[in-house]
C-alpha atoms as a PDB file:
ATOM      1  CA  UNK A   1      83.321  67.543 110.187  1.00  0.00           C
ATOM      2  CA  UNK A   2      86.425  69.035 110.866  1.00  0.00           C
ATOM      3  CA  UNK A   3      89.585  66.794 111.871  1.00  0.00           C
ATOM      4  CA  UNK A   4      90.288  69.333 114.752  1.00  0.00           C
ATOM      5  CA  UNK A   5      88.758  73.408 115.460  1.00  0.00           C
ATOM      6  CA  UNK A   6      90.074  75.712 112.502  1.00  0.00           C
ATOM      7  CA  UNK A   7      92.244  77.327 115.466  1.00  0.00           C
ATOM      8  CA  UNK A   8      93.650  75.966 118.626  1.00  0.00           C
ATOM      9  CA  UNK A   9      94.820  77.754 121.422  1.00  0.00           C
ATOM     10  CA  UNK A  10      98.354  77.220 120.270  1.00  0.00           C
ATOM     11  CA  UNK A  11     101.133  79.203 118.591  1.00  0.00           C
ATOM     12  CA  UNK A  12     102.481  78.121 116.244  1.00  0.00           C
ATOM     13  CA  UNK A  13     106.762  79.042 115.523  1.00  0.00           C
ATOM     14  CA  UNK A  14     108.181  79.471 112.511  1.00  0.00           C
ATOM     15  CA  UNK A  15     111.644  80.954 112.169  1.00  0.00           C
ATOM     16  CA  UNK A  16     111.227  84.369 112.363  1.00  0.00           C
ATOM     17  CA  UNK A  17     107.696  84.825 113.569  1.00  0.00           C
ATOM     18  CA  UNK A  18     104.998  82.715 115.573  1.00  0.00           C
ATOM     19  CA  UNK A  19     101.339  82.707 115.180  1.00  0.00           C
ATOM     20  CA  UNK A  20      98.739  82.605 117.729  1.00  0.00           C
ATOM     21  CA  UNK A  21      95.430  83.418 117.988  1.00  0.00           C
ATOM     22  CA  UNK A  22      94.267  86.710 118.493  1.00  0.00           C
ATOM     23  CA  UNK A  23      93.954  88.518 121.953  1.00  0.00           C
ATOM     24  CA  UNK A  24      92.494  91.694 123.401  1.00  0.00           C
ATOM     25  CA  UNK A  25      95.835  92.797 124.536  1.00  0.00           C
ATOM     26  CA  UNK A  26      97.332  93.006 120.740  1.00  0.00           C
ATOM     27  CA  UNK A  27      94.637  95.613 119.971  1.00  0.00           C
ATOM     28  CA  UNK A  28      97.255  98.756 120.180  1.00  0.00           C
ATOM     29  CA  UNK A  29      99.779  96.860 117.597  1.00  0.00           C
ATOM     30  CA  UNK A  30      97.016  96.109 115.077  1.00  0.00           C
ATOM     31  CA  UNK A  31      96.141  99.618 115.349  1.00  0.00           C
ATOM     32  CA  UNK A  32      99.307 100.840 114.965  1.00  0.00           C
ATOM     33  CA  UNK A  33      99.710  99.070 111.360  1.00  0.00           C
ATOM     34  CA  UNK A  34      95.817  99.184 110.394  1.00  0.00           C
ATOM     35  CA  UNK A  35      95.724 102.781 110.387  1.00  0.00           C
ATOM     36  CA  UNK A  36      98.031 103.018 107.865  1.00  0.00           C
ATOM     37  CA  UNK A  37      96.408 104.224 104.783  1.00  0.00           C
ATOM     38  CA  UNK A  38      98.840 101.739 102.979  1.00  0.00           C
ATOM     39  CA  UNK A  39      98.113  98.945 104.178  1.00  0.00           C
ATOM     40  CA  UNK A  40      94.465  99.597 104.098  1.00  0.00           C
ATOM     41  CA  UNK A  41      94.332 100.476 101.160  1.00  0.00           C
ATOM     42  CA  UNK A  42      94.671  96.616  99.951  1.00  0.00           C
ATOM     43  CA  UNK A  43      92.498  95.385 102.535  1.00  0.00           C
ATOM     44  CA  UNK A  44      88.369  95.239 102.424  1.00  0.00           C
ATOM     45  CA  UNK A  45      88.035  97.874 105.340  1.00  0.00           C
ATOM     46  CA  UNK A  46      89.315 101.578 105.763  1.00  0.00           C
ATOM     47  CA  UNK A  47      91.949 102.529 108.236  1.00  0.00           C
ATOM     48  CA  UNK A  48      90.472 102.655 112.204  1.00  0.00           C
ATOM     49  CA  UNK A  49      90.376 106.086 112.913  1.00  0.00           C
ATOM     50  CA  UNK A  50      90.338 105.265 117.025  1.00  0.00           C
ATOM     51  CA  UNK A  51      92.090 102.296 118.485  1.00  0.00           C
ATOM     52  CA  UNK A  52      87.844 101.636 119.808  1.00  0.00           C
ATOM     53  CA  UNK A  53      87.087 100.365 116.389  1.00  0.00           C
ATOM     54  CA  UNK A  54      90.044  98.096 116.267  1.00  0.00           C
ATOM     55  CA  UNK A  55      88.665  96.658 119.756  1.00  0.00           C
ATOM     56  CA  UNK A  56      85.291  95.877 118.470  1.00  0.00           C
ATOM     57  CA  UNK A  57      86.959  94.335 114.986  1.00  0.00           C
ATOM     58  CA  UNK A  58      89.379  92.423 117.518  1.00  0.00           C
ATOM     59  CA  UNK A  59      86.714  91.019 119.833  1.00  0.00           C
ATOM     60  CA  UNK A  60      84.466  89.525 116.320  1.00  0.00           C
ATOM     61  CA  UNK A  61      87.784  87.669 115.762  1.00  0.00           C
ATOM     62  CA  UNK A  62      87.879  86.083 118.974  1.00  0.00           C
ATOM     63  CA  UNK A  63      84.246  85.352 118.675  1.00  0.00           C
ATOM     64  CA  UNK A  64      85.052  83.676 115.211  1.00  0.00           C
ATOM     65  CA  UNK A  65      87.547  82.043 116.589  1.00  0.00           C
ATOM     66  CA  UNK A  66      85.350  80.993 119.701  1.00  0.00           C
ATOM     67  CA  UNK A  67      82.686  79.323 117.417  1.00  0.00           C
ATOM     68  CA  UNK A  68      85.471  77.991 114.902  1.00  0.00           C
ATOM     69  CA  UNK A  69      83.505  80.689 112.236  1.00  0.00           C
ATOM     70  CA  UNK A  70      86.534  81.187 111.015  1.00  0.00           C
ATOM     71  CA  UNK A  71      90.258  81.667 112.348  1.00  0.00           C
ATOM     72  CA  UNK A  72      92.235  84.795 112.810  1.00  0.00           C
ATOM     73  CA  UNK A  73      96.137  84.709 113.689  1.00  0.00           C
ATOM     74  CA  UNK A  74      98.363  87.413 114.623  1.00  0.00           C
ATOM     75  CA  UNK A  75     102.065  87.424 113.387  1.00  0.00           C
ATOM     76  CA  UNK A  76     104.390  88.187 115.917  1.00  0.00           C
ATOM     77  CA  UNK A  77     107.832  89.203 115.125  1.00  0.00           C
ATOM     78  CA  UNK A  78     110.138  86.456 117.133  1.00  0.00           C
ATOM     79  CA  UNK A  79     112.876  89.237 118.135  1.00  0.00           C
ATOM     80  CA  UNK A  80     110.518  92.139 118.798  1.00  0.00           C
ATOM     81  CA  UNK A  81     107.645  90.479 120.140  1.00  0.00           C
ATOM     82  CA  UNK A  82     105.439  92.675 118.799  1.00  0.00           C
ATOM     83  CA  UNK A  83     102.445  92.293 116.588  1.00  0.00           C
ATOM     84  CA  UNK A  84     103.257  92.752 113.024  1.00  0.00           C
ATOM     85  CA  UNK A  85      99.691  91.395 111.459  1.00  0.00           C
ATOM     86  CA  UNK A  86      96.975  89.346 110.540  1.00  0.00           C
ATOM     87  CA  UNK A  87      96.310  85.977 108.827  1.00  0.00           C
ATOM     88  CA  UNK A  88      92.517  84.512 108.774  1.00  0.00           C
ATOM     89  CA  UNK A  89      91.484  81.359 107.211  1.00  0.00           C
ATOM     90  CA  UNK A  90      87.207  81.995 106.316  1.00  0.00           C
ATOM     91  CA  UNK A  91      84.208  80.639 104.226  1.00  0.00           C
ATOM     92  CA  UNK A  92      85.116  77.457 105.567  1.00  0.00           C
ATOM     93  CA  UNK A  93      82.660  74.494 103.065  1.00  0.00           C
ATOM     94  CA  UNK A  94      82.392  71.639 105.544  1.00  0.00           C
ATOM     95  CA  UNK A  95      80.723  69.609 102.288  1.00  0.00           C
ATOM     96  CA  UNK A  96      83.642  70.694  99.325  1.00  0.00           C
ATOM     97  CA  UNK A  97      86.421  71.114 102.267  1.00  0.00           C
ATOM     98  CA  UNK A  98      87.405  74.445 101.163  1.00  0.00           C
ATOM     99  CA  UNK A  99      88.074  77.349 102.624  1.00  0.00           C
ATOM    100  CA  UNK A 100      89.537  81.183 101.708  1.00  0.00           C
ATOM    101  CA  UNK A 101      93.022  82.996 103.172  1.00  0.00           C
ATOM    102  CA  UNK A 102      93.348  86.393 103.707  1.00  0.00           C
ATOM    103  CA  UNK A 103      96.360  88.417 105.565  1.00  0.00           C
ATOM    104  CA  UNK A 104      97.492  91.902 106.151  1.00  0.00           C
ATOM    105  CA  UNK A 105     100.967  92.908 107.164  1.00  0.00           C
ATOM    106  CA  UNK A 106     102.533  95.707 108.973  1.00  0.00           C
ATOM    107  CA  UNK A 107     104.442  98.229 105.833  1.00  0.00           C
ATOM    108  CA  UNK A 108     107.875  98.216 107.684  1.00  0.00           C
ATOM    109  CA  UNK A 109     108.111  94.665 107.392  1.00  0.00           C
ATOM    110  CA  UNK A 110     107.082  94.230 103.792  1.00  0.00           C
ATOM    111  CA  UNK A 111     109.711  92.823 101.112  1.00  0.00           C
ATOM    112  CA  UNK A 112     111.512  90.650 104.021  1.00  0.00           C
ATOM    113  CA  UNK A 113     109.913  87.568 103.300  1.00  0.00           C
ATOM    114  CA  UNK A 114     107.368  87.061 106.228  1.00  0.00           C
ATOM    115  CA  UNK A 115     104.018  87.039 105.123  1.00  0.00           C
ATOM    116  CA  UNK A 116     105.486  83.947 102.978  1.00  0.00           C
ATOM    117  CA  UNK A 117     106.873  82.182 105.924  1.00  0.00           C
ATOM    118  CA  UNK A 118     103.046  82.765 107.653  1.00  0.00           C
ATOM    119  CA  UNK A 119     101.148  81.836 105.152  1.00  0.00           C
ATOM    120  CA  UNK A 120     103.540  78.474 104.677  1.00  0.00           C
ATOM    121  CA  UNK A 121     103.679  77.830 107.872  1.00  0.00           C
ATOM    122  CA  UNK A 122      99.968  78.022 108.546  1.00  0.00           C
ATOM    123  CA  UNK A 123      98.957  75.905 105.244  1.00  0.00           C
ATOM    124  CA  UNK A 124     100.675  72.811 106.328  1.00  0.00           C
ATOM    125  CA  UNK A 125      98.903  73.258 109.871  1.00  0.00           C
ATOM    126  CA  UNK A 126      95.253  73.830 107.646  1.00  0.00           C
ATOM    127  CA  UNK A 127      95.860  70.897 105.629  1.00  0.00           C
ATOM    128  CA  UNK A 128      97.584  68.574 108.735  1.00  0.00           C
ATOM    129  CA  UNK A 129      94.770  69.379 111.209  1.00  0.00           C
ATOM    130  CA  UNK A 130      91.981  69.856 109.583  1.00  0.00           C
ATOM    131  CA  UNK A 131      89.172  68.360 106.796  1.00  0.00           C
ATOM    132  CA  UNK A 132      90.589  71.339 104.444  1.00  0.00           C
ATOM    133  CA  UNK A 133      91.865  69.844 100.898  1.00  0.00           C
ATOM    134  CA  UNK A 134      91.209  73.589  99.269  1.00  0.00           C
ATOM    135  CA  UNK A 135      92.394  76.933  99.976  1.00  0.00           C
ATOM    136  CA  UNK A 136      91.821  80.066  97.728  1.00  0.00           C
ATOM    137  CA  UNK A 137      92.653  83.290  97.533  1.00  0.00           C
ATOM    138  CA  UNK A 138      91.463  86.630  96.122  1.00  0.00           C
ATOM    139  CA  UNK A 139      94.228  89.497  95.363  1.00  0.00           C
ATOM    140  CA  UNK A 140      94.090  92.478  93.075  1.00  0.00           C
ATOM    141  CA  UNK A 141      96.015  93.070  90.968  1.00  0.00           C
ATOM    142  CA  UNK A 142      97.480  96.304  92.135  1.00  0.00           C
ATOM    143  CA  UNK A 143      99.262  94.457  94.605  1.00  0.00           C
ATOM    144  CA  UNK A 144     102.077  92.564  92.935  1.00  0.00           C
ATOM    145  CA  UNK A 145     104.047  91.591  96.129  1.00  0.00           C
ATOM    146  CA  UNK A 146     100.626  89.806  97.405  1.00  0.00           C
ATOM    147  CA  UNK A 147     100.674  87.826  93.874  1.00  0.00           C
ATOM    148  CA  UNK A 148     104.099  86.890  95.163  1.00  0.00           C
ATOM    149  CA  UNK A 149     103.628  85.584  98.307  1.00  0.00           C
ATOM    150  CA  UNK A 150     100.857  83.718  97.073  1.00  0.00           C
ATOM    151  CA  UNK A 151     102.648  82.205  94.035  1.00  0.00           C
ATOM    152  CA  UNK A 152     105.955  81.729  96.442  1.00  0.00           C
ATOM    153  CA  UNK A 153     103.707  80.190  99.067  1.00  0.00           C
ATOM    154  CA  UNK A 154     102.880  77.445  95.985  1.00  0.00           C
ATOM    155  CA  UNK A 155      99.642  79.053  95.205  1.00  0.00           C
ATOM    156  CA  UNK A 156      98.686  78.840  91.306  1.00  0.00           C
ATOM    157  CA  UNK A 157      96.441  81.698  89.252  1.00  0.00           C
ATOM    158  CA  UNK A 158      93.287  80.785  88.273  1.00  0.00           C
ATOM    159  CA  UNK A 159      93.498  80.843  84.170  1.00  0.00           C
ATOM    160  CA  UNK A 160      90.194  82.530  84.226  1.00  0.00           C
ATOM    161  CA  UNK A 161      90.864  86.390  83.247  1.00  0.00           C
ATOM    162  CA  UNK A 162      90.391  88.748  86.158  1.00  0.00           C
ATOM    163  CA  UNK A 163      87.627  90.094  87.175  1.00  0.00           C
ATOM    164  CA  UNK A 164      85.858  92.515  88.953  1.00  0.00           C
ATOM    165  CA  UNK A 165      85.224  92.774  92.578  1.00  0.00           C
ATOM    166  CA  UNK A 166      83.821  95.406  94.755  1.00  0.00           C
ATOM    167  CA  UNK A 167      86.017  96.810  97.630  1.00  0.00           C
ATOM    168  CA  UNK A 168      84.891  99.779  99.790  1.00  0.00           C
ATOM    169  CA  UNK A 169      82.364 100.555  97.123  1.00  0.00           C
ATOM    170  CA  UNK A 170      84.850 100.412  94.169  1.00  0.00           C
ATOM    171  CA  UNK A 171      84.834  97.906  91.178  1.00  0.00           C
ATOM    172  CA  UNK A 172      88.790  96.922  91.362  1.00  0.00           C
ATOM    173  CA  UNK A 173      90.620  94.176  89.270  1.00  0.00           C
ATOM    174  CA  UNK A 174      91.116  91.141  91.175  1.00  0.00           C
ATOM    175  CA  UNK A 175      92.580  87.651  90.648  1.00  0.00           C
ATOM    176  CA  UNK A 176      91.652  84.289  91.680  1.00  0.00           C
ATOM    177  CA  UNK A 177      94.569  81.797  93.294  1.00  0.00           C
ATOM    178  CA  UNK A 178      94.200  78.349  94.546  1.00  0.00           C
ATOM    179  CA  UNK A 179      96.051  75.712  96.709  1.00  0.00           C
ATOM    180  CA  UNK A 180      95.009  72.102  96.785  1.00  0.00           C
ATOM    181  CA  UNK A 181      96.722  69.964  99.867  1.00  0.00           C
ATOM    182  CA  UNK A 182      98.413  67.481  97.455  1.00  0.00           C
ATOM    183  CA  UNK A 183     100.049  70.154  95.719  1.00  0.00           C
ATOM    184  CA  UNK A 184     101.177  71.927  98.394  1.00  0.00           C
ATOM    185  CA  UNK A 185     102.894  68.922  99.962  1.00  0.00           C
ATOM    186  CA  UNK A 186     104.818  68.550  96.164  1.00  0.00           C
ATOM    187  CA  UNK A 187     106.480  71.764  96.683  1.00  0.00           C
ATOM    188  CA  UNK A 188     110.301  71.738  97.337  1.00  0.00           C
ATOM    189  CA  UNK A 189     110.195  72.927 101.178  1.00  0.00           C
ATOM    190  CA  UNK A 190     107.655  69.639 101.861  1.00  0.00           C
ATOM    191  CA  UNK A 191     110.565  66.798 100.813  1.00  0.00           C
END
């Protein structure tokens, strides 16, 4: 059993950005970067084509959130206040306390360093507040700067070759990365 829900109704404020759980009302911001055919193009879904299929994918993360399914964050930029992405934390294994990261980010705010404060900032909350000892993470590996903020974040590759996974009904080269909680709190920003 977990120590507390996956997601409380909390943010959570890092230095540039805070993290809350998702709402209705950030529907128009997550459109606004989810249509991008850039971004999407990463990500296991196709660009919304109306800001109605954002609303639907929007209210299954509150429901996942509601039933602690899993736990979907928005990134807010702290000076804008705007919605800038997504972070979810899924396949949660009660028994082998593991569980799988994903995230998304809006293109204009790529290369600054954010989506490495994020997912920092919300693996020490995983592994403080909840029964969560294991986090992985899938990326392919036509997305170096994902690598990065996974390997920056203290995330290590999986020595296994990669292999192949498929995405919107493509085979695509993917690699496995991991995260154990005792590692994580051995990294430099933890002492």
């Amino acid at each position: 059993m977990n120590k507390a829900p996956l997601i409380k109704d909390q943010s959570l404020k890092a230095t540039r950005i805070t993290l809350r759980p998702v709402t209705l009302q950030d529907t128009p911001d997550i459109f606004s970067y989810a249509k991008n055919p850039e971004v999407s193009r990463l990500l296991a879904w196709d660009p919304p084509k109306h800001i109605d299929e954002t609303t639907e994918i929007v209210k299954t993360w509150i429901k996942d959130n509601q039933h602690n399914k899993s736990a979907h964050w928005v990134i807010v930029d702290n000076v804008s206040n705007k919605v800038i992405g997504a972070l979810n934390i899924r396949h949660h294994d009660p028994i082998a306390h593991r569980a799988v990261i994903g995230y998304c980010l809006s293109q204009e705010y790529w290369g600054k360093g954010l989506m490495t404060e994020a997912v920092v900032h919300i693996l020490n909350y995983i592994f403080s507040e909840t029964d969560i000892t294991q986090i992985a993470a899938t990326c392919r590996t036509d997305n170096p700067q994902s690598d990065r903020v996974l390997e920056k974040s203290g995330f290590k590759k999986n020595i296994s070759p990669t292999e192949r996974q498929s995405i919107k009904g493509k085979l695509v080269e993917v690699a496995r990365w991991n995260i154990k909680k005792k590692d994580f709190y051995a990294q430099k920003w933890c002492k």
